[in-house]
C-alpha atoms as a PDB file:
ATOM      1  CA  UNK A   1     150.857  33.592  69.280  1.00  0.00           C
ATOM      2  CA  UNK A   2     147.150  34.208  67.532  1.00  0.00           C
ATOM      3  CA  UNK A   3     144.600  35.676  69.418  1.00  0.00           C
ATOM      4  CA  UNK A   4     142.354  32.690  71.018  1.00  0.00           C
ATOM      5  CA  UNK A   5     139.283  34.462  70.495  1.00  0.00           C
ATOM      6  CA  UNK A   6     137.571  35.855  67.613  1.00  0.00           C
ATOM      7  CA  UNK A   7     137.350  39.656  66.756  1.00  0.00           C
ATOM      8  CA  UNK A   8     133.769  39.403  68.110  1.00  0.00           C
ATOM      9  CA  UNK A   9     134.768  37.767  70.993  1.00  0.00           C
ATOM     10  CA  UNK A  10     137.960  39.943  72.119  1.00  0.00           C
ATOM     11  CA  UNK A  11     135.839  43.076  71.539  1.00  0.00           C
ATOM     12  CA  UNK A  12     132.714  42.260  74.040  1.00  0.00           C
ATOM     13  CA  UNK A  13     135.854  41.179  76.733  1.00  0.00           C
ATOM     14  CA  UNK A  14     137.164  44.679  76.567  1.00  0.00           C
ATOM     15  CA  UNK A  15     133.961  46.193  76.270  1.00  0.00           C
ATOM     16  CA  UNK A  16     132.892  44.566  79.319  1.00  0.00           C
ATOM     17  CA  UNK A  17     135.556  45.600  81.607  1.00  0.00           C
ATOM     18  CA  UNK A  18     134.920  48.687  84.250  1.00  0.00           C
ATOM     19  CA  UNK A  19     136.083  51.798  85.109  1.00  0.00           C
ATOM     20  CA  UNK A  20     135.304  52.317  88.265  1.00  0.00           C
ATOM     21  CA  UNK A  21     134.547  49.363  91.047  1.00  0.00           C
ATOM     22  CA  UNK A  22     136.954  47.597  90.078  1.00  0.00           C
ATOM     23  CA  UNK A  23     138.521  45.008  92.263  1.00  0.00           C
ATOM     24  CA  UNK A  24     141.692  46.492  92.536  1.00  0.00           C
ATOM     25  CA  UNK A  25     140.098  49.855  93.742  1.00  0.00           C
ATOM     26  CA  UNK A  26     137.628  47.779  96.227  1.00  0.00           C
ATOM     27  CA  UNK A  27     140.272  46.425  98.012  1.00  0.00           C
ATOM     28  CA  UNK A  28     141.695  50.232  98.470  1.00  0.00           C
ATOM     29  CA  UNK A  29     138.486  51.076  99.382  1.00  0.00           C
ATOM     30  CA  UNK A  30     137.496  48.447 101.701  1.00  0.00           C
ATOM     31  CA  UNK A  31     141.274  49.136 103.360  1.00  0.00           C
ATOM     32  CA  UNK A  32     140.803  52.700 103.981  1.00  0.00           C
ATOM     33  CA  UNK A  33     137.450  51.885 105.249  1.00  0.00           C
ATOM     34  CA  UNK A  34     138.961  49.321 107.879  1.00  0.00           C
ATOM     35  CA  UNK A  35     142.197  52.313 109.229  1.00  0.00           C
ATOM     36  CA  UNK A  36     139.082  54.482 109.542  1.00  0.00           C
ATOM     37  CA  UNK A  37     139.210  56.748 106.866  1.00  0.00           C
ATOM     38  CA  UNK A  38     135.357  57.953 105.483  1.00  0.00           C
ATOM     39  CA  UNK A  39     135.871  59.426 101.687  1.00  0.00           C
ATOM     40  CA  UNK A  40     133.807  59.911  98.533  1.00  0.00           C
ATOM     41  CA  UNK A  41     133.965  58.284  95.500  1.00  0.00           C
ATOM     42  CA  UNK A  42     134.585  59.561  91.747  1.00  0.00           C
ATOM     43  CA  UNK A  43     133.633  63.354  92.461  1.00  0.00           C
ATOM     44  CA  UNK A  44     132.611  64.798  89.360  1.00  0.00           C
ATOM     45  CA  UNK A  45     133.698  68.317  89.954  1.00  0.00           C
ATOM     46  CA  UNK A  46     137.361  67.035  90.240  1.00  0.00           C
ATOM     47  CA  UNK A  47     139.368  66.503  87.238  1.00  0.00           C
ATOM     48  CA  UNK A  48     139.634  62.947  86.393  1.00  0.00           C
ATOM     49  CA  UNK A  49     136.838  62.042  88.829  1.00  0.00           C
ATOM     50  CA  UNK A  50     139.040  60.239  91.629  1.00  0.00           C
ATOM     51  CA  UNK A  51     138.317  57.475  92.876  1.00  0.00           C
ATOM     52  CA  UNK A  52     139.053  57.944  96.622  1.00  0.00           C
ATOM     53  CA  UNK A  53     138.365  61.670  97.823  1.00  0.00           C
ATOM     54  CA  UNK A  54     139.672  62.510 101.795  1.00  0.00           C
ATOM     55  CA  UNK A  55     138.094  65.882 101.724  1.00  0.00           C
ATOM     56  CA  UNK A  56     139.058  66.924 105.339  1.00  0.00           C
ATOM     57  CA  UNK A  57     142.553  65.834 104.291  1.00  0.00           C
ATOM     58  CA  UNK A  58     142.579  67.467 101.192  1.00  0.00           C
ATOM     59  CA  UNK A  59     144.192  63.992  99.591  1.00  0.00           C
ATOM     60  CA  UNK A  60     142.829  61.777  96.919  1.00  0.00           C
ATOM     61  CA  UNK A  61     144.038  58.125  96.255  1.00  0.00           C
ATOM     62  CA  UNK A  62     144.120  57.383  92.863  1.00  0.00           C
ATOM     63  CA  UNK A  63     143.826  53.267  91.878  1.00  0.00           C
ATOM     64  CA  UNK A  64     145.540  52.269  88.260  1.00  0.00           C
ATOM     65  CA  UNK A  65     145.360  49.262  87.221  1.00  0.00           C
ATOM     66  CA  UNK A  66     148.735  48.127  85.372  1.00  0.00           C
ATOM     67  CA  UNK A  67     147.623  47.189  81.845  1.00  0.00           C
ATOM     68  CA  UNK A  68     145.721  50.216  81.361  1.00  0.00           C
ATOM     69  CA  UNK A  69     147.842  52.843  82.579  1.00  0.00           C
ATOM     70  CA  UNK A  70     151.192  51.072  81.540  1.00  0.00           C
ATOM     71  CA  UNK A  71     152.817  50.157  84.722  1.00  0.00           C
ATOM     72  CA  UNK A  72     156.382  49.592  84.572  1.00  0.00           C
ATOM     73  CA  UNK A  73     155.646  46.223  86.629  1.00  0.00           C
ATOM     74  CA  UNK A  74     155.150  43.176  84.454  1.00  0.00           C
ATOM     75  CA  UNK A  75     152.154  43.678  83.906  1.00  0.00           C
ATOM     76  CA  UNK A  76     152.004  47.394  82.868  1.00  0.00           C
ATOM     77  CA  UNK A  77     154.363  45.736  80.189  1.00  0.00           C
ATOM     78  CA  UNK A  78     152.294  43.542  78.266  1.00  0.00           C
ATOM     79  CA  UNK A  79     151.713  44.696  75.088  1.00  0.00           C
ATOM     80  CA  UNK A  80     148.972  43.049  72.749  1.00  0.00           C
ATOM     81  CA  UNK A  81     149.670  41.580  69.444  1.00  0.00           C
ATOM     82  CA  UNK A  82     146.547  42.361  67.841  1.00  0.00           C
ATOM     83  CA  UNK A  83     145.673  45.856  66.636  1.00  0.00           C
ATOM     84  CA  UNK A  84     148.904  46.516  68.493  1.00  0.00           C
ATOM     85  CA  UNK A  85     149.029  49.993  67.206  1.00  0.00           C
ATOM     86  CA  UNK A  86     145.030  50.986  68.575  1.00  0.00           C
ATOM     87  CA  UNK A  87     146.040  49.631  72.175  1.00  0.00           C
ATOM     88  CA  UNK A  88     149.514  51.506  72.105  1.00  0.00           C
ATOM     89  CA  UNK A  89     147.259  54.702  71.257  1.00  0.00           C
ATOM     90  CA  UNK A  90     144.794  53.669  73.489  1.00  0.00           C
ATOM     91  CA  UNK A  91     147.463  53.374  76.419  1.00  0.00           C
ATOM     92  CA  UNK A  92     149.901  56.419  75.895  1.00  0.00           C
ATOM     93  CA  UNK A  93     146.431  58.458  75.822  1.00  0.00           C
ATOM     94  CA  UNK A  94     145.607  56.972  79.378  1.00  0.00           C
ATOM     95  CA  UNK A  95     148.947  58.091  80.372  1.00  0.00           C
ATOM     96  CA  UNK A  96     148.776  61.507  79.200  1.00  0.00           C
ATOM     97  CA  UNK A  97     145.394  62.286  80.597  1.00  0.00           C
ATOM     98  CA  UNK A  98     146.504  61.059  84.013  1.00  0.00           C
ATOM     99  CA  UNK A  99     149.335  63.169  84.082  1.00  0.00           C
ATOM    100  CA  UNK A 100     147.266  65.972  82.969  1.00  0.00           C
ATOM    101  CA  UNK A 101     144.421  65.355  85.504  1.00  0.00           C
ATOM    102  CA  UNK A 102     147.475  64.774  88.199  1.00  0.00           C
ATOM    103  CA  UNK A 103     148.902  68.607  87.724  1.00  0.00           C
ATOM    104  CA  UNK A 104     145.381  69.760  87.833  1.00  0.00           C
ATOM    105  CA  UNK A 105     144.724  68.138  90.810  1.00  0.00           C
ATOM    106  CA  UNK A 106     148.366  69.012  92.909  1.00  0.00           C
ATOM    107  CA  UNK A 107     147.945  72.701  91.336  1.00  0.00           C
ATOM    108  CA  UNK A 108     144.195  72.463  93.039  1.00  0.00           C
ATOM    109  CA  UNK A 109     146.099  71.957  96.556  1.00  0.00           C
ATOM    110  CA  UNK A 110     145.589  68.303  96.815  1.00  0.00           C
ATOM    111  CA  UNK A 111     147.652  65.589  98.261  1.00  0.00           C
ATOM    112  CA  UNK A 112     147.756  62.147  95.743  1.00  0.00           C
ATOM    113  CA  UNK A 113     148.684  59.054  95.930  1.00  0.00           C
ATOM    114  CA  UNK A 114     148.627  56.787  93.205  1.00  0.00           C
ATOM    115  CA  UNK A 115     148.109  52.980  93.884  1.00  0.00           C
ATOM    116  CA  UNK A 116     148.965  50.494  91.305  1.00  0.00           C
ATOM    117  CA  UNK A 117     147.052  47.097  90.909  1.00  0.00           C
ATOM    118  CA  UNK A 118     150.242  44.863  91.454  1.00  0.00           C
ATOM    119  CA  UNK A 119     150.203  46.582  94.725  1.00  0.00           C
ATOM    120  CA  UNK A 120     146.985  45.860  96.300  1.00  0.00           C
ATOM    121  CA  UNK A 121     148.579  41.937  96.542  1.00  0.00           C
ATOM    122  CA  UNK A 122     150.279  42.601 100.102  1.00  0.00           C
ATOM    123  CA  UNK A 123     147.512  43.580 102.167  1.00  0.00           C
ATOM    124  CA  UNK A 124     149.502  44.434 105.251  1.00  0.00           C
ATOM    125  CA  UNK A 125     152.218  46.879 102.931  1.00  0.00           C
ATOM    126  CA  UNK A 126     149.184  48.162 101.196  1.00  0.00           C
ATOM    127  CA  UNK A 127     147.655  49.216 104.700  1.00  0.00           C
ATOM    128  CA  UNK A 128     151.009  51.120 106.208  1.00  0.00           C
ATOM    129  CA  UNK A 129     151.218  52.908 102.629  1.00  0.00           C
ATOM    130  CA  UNK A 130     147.664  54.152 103.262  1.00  0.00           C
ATOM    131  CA  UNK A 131     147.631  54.710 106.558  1.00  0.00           C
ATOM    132  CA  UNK A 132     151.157  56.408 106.423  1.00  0.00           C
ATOM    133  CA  UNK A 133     149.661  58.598 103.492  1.00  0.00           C
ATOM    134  CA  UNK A 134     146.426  60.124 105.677  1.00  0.00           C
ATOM    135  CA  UNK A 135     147.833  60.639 108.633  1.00  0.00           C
ATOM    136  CA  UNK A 136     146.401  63.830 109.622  1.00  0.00           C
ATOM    137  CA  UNK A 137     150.343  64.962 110.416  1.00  0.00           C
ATOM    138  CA  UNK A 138     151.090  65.318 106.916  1.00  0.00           C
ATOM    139  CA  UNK A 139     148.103  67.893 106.329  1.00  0.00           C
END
């Protein structure tokens, strides 16, 4: 199927979406805010600049959403048909710098979870996996 919108118009929707505050992450945020968990946001002395930062903890919650960071959900699995090749690039480049930022981060003694879009859905599952990943007993 064609692309419903023009060139013009497809480019200033992709332009316009975010990096950071993004609803997916908001609802991470606003969860770990509610079990009681204070953290900073995007520090930019850590690789990657993550978006949840436990410092006490020494853990960092990382929020990707599907498309962009090529989830294997259904989702992560869209692929576009226009300029197919530039998004594949695009993607595969997301992937490789979060891997890279990942070891940099572990090898820097941190704790990380990663937290997909598709799974900020079930609040309550979303909560335990938090919750069950700060618990102080793991430091």
């Amino acid at each position: 199927m064609a692309d419903v919108l023009t060139p013009e118009q497809r480019r200033r929707c992709m332009a316009a979406i975010k990096g950071k505050d993004t609803k997916p992450e908001l609802v991470v945020r606003s969860m770990a805010h509610s079990l009681g968990y204070r953290f900073r946001l995007h520090r930019k002395d850590l690789p990657g600049k993550p978006d949840l930062v436990f410092p006490r903890l020494e853990k960092i919650i990382l929020v990707h959403g599907c498309y962009w960071h090529t989830h294997n959900c259904r989702f992560g699995r869209v692929t576009p048909k226009t300029n197919a090749e530039f998004w594949r690039k695009k993607r595969e480049g997301n992937v490789k710098r979060d891997h890279r930022n990942l070891a940099a981060l572990r090898r820097g003694g941190w704790k990380v979870l990663i937290i997909w879009e598709c799974q900020t859905h079930d609040k309550d599952r979303l909560a335990r996996r938090i919750h069950s990943f700060l618990k102080k007993s793991q430091h």
